[in-house]
Protein backbone atom coordinates (compact mmCIF):
# COMPACT_ATOMS: atom_id res chain seq x y z
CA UNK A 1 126.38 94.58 77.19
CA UNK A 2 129.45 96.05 75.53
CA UNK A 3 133.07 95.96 76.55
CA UNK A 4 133.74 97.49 80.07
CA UNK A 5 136.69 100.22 80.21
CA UNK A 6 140.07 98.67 80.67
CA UNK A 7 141.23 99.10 84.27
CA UNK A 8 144.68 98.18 85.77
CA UNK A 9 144.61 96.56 89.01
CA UNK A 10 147.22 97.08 91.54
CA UNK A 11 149.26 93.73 93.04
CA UNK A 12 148.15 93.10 96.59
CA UNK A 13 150.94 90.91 98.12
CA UNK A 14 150.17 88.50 101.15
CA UNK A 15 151.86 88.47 104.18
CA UNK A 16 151.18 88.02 108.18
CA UNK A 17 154.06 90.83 109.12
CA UNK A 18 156.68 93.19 107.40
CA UNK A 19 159.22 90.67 107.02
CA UNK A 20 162.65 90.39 104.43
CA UNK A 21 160.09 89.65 101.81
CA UNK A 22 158.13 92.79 102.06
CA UNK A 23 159.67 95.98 100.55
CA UNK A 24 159.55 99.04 103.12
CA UNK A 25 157.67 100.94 101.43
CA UNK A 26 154.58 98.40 101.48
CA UNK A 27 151.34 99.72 102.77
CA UNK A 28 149.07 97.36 105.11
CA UNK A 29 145.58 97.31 103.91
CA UNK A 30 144.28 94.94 106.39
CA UNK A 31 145.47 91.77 108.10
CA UNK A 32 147.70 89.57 106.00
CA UNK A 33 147.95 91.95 102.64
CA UNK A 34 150.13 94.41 101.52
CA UNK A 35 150.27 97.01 98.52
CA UNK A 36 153.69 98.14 96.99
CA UNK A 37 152.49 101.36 95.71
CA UNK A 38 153.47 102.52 92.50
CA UNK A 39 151.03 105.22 91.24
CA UNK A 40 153.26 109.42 91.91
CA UNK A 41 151.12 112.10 93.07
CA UNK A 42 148.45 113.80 92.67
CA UNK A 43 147.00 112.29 95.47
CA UNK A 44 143.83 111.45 94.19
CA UNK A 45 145.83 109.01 91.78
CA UNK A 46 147.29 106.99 94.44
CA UNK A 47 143.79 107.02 95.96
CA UNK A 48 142.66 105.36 93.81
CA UNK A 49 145.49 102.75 93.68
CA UNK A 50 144.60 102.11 97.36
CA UNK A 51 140.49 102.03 96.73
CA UNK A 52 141.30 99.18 94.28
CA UNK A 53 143.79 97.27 96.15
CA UNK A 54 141.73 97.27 99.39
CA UNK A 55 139.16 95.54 97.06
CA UNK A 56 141.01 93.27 95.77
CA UNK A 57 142.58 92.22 99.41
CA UNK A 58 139.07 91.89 101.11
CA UNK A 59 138.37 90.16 97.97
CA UNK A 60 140.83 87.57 98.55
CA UNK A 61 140.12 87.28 101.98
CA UNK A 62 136.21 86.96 101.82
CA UNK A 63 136.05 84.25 98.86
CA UNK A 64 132.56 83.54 99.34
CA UNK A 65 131.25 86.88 99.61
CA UNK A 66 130.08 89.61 96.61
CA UNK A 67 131.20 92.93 96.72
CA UNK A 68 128.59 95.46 95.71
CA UNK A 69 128.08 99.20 95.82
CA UNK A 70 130.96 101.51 95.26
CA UNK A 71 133.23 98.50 95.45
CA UNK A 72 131.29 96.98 92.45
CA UNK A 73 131.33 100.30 90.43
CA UNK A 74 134.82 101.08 91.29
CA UNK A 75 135.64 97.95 89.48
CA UNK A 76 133.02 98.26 86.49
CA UNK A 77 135.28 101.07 85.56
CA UNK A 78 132.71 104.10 87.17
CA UNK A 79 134.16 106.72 88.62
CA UNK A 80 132.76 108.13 92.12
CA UNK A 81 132.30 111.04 94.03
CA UNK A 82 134.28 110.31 97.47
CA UNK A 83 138.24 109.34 96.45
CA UNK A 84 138.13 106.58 99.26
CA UNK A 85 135.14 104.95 99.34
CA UNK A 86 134.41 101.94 102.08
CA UNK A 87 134.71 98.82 100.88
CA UNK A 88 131.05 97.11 100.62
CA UNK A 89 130.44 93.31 100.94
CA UNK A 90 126.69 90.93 100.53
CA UNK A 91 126.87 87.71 101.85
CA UNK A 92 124.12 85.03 102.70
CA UNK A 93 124.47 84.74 106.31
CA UNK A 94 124.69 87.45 109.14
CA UNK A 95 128.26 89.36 109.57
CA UNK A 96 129.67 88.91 112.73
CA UNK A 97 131.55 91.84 112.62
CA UNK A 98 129.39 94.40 110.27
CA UNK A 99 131.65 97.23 110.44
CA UNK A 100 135.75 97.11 110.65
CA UNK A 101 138.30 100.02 109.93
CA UNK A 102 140.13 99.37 107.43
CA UNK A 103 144.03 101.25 108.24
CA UNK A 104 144.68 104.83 107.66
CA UNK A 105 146.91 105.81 104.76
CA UNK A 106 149.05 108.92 103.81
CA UNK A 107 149.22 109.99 100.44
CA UNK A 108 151.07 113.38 98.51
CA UNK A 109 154.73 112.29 98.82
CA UNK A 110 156.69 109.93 95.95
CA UNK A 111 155.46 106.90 97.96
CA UNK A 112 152.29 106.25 100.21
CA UNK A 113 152.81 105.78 103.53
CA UNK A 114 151.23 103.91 105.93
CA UNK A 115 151.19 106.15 109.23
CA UNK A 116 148.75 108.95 109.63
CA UNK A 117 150.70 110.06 113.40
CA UNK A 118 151.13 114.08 114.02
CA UNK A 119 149.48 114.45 110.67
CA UNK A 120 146.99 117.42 110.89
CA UNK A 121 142.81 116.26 109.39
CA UNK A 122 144.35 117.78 105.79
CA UNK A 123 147.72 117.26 105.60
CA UNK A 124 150.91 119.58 105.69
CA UNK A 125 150.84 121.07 101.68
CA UNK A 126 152.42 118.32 100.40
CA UNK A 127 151.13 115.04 102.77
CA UNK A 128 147.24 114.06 102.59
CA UNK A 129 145.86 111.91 105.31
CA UNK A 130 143.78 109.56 103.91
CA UNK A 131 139.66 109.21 105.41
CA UNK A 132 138.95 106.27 107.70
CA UNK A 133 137.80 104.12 105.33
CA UNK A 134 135.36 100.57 106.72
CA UNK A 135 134.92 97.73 105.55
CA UNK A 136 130.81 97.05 105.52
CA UNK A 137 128.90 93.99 105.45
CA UNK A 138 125.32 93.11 104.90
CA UNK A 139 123.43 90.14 104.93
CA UNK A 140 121.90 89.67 101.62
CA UNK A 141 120.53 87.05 99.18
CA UNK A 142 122.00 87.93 95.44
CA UNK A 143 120.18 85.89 92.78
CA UNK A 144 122.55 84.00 90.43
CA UNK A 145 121.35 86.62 87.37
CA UNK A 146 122.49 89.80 89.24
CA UNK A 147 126.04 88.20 89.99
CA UNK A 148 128.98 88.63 87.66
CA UNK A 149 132.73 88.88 87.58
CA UNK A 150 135.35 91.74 86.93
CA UNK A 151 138.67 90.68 86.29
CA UNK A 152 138.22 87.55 88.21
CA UNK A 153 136.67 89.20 91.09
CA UNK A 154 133.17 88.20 92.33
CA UNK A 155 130.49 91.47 92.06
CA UNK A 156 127.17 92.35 91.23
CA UNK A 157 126.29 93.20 87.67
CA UNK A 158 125.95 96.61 86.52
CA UNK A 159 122.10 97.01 87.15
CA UNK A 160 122.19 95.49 90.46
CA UNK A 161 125.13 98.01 91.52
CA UNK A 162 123.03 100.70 90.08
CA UNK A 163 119.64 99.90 91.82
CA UNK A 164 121.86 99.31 95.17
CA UNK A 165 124.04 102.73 94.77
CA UNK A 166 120.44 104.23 94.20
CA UNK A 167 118.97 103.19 97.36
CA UNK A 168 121.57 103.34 99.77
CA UNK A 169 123.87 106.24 98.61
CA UNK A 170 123.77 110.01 99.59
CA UNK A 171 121.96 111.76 97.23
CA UNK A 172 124.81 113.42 95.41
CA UNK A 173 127.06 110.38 95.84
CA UNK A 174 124.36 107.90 94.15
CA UNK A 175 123.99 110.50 91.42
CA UNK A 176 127.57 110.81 90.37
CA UNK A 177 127.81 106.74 89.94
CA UNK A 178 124.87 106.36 88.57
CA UNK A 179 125.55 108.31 85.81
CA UNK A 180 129.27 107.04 85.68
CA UNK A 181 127.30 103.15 85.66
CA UNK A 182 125.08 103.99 83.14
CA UNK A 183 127.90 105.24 80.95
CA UNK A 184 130.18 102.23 81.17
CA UNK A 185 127.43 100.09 80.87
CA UNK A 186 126.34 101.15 77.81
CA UNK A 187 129.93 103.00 76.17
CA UNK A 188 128.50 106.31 75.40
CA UNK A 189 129.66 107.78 72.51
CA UNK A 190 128.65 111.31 72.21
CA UNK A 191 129.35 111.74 68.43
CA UNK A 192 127.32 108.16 67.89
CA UNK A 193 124.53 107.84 70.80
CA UNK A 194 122.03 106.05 68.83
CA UNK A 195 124.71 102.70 69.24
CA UNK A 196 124.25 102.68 72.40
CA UNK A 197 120.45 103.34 72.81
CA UNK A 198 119.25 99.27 73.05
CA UNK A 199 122.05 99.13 75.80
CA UNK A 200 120.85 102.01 77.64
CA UNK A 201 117.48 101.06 77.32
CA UNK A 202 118.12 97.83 78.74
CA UNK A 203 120.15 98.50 81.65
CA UNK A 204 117.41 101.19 82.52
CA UNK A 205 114.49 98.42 82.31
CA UNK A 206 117.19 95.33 84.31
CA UNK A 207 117.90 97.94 87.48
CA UNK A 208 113.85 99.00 87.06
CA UNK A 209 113.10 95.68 87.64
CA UNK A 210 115.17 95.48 90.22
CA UNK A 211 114.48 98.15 92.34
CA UNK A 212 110.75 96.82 91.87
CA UNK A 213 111.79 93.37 94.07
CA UNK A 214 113.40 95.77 96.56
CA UNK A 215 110.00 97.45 97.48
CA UNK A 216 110.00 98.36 101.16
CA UNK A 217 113.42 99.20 101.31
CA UNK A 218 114.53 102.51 102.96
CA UNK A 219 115.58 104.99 100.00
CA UNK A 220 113.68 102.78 97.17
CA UNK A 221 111.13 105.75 96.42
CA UNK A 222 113.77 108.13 95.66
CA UNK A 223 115.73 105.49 94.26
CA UNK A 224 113.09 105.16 91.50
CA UNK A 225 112.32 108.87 90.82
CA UNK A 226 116.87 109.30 90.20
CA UNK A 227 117.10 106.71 87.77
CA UNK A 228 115.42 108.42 84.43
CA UNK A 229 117.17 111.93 86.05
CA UNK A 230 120.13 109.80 85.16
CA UNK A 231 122.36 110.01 81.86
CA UNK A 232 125.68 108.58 80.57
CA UNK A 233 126.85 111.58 78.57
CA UNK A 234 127.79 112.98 81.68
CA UNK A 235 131.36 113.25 80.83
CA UNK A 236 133.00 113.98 84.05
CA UNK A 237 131.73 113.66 88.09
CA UNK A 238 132.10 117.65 87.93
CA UNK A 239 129.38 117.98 85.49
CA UNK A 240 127.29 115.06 87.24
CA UNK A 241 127.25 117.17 90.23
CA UNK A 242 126.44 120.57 88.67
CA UNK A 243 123.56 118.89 87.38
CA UNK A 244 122.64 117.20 90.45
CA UNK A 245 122.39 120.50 92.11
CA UNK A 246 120.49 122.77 89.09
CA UNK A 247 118.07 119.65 89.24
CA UNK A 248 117.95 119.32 93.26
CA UNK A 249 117.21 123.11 93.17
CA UNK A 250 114.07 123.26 90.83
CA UNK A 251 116.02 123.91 87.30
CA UNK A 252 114.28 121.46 84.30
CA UNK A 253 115.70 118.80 83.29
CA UNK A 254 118.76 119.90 81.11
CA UNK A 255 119.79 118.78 77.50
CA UNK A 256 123.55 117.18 77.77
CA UNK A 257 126.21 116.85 74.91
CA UNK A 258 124.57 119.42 72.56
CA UNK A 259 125.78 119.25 69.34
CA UNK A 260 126.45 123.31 67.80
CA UNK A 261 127.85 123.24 64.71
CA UNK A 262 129.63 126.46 62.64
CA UNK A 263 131.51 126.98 59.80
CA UNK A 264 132.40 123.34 59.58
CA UNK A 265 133.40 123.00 63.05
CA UNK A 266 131.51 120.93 65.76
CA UNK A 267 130.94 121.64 69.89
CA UNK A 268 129.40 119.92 72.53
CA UNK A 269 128.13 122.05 74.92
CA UNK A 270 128.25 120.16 78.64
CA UNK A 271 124.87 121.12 79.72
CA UNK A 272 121.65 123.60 78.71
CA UNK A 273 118.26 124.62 77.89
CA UNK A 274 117.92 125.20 74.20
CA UNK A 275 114.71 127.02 74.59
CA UNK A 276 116.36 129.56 76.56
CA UNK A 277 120.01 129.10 75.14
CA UNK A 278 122.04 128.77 78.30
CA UNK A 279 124.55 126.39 78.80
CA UNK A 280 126.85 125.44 81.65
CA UNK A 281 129.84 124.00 81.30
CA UNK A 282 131.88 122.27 84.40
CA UNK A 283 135.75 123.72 84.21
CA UNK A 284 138.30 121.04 86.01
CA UNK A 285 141.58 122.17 87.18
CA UNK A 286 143.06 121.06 83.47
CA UNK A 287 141.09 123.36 81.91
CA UNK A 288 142.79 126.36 83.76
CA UNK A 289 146.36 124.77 82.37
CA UNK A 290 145.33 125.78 78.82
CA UNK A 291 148.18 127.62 77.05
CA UNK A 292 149.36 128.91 73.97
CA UNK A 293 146.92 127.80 70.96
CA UNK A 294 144.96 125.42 73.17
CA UNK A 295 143.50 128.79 74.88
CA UNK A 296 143.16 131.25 71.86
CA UNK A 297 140.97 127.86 70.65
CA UNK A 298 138.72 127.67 73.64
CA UNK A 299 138.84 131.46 73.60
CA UNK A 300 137.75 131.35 70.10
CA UNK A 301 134.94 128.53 70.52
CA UNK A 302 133.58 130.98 73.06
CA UNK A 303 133.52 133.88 71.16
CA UNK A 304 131.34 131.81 68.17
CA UNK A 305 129.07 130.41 70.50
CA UNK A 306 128.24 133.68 71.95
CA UNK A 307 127.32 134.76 68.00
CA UNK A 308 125.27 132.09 68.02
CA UNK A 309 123.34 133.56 70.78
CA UNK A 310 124.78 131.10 73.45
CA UNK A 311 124.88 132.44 77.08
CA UNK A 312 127.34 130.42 78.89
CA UNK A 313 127.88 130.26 82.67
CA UNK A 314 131.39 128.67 83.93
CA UNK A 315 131.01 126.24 86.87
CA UNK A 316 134.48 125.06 89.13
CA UNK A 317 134.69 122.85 91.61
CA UNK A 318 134.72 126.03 94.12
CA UNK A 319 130.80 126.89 92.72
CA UNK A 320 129.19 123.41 93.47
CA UNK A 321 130.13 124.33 97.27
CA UNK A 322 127.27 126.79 97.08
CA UNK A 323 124.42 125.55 94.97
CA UNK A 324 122.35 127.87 95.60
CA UNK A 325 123.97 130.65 94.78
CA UNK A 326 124.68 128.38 91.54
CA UNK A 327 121.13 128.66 90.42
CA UNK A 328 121.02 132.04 90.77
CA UNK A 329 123.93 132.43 88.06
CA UNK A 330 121.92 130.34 85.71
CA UNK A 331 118.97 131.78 86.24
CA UNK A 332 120.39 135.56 85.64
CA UNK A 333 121.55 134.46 82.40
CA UNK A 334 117.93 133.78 81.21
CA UNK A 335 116.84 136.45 78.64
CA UNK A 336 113.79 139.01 80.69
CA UNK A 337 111.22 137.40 77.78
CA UNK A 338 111.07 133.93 78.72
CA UNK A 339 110.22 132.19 81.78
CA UNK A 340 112.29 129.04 83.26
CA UNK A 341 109.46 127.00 85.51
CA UNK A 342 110.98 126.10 89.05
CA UNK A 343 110.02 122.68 90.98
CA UNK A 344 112.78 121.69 93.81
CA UNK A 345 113.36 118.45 93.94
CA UNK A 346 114.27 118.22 98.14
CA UNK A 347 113.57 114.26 97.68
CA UNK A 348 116.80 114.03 96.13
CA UNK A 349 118.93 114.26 99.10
């Protein structure tokens, strides 16, 4: 399998109270470990600072144990829908304590803090109060072959995240990581994809395989009918979840990374249906920064692609709130002529 993206991991410094040795600003993440954080705002930055070092510290703390799920993925360099995801655990024999809350943090100003108190659900403008985020264990046998390590840290491999993100995720959730696992399993490279076709086609068969020992399992028959829906050129969660939702709706299955080329210049259009020449393409809040030459460029690129006889829908953030309403967008943009056959897909939830 090729290299996995390089990912920094945040100190996590032990220690049974706030003592001299512990800097003020230090941030309990449960009993006996501390984070000095050191990621600014935007919040969803030090998020993910916090995510990372609450792994790490349960790591340390459960030795013997394999973390799995988001936990797993967060590590494998995926990226995920939810900013704070709980922190998930397998181990051999039966968790006394299944469940535990893991503390509350406070993210938005120069430093994170650690009390949520008189903070309202979404925070003041500039403070965010962090979700209550649990630490979840499961009893659960891991063969030696679906075991691996991530920068020293005990997890399952790649497939065996996959096949368990498939099965026990919300639908949109286990969507967005398992395109973001395929991905950096595989190092998609949308100008070369034939390199990584054998490692695509491999991880594919491993978490096939996998799901097939699983059989019985609650969410295995959905499981199995999301993982060829899945594809690593998804570039971005945003796009993963505009496709979940034009699939979950009854849309076909959508081309991704289309190559247009023109007058010696090359595209890649995010999403779209060549027979009908639609695309959709997922705008994230950088896009609306664009100044100066950047813009007249994307206004440009538009302009061609539109003389190509591309029709092109613009999806935010804002838009994936109301799906349906989504599909109807798309599906105005089909020419009167042709016909676009839909089948929902309600087992996707």
């Amino acid at each position: 399998m090729p290299g996995l993206p390089q990912l920094v991991l945040p100190t996590v410094i032990p220690g049974n109270a706030r003592g001299p040795a512990l800097p003020k600003t230090a941030v309990l993440l449960r009993r006996g470990h501390y984070l000095v954080p050191s990621v600014p705002p935007p919040p969803w930055r030090q998020m993910e600072e916090v995510s990372l070092a609450r792994i790490i510290a349960v790591a340390h703390s459960c030795p013997e144990s394999l973390l799995s799920h988001e936990s797993a993925a967060l590590l494998q360099g995926a990226w995920l829908l939810a900013h704070e995801p709980d922190v998930h655990l397998l181990q051999p024999s039966s968790p006394r304590a299944p469940t535990q809350v893991l503390p509350a943090v406070v993210y938005g100003g120069p430093v994170v803090w650690g009390r949520t108190a008189g903070l309202p659900p979404r925070g003041d403008g500039r403070l965010w109060r962090g979700r209550e985020v649990r630490l979840r264990r499961r009893r659960r046998c891991v063969p030696d072959d679906q075991r691996t390590t991530r920068m020293g840290i005990p997890v399952t491999t790649i497939a065996r995240t996959l096949a368990d993100c498939l099965v026990d995720l919300p639908g949109p959730d286990a969507f967005v990581v398992g395109d973001a696992l395929l991905r950096a399993g595989c190092q998609y490279d949308r100008r070369h994809p034939e390199r990584s076709r054998f490692s695509l086609e491999t991880l594919l068969e491993d978490t096939a395989e996998i799901l097939q020992t699983m059989a019985g399992c609650r969410g295995i028959a959905r499981a199995r009918k999301l993982l060829p829906l899945l594809s690593p050129a998804s570039e971005s969660p945003g796009e993963s979840l505009t496709r979940y939702w034009l699939l979950r709706l009854g849309m076909p299955k959508p081309q991704l990374q289309i190559k247009v080329e023109d007058r010696g210049e090359t595209w890649y259009l995010d999403l779209g249906w060549l027979v009908v020449m639609v695309e959709v393409e997922y705008d994230g809040e950088g896009k609306y920064a664009l100044s100066g030459d950047a813009l007249f460029r994307e206004k440009q690129r538009q302009d061609r692609l539109s003389a190509l006889g591309w029709r092109t829908l613009r999806v935010t953030k804002r838009d994936l709130k109301n799906p349906h309403d989504l599909l109807v967008r798309v599906l105005a943009l089909v020419p009167a002529n042709l016909q676009v056959h839909i089948t929902p897909r309600p087992w996707m939830a």
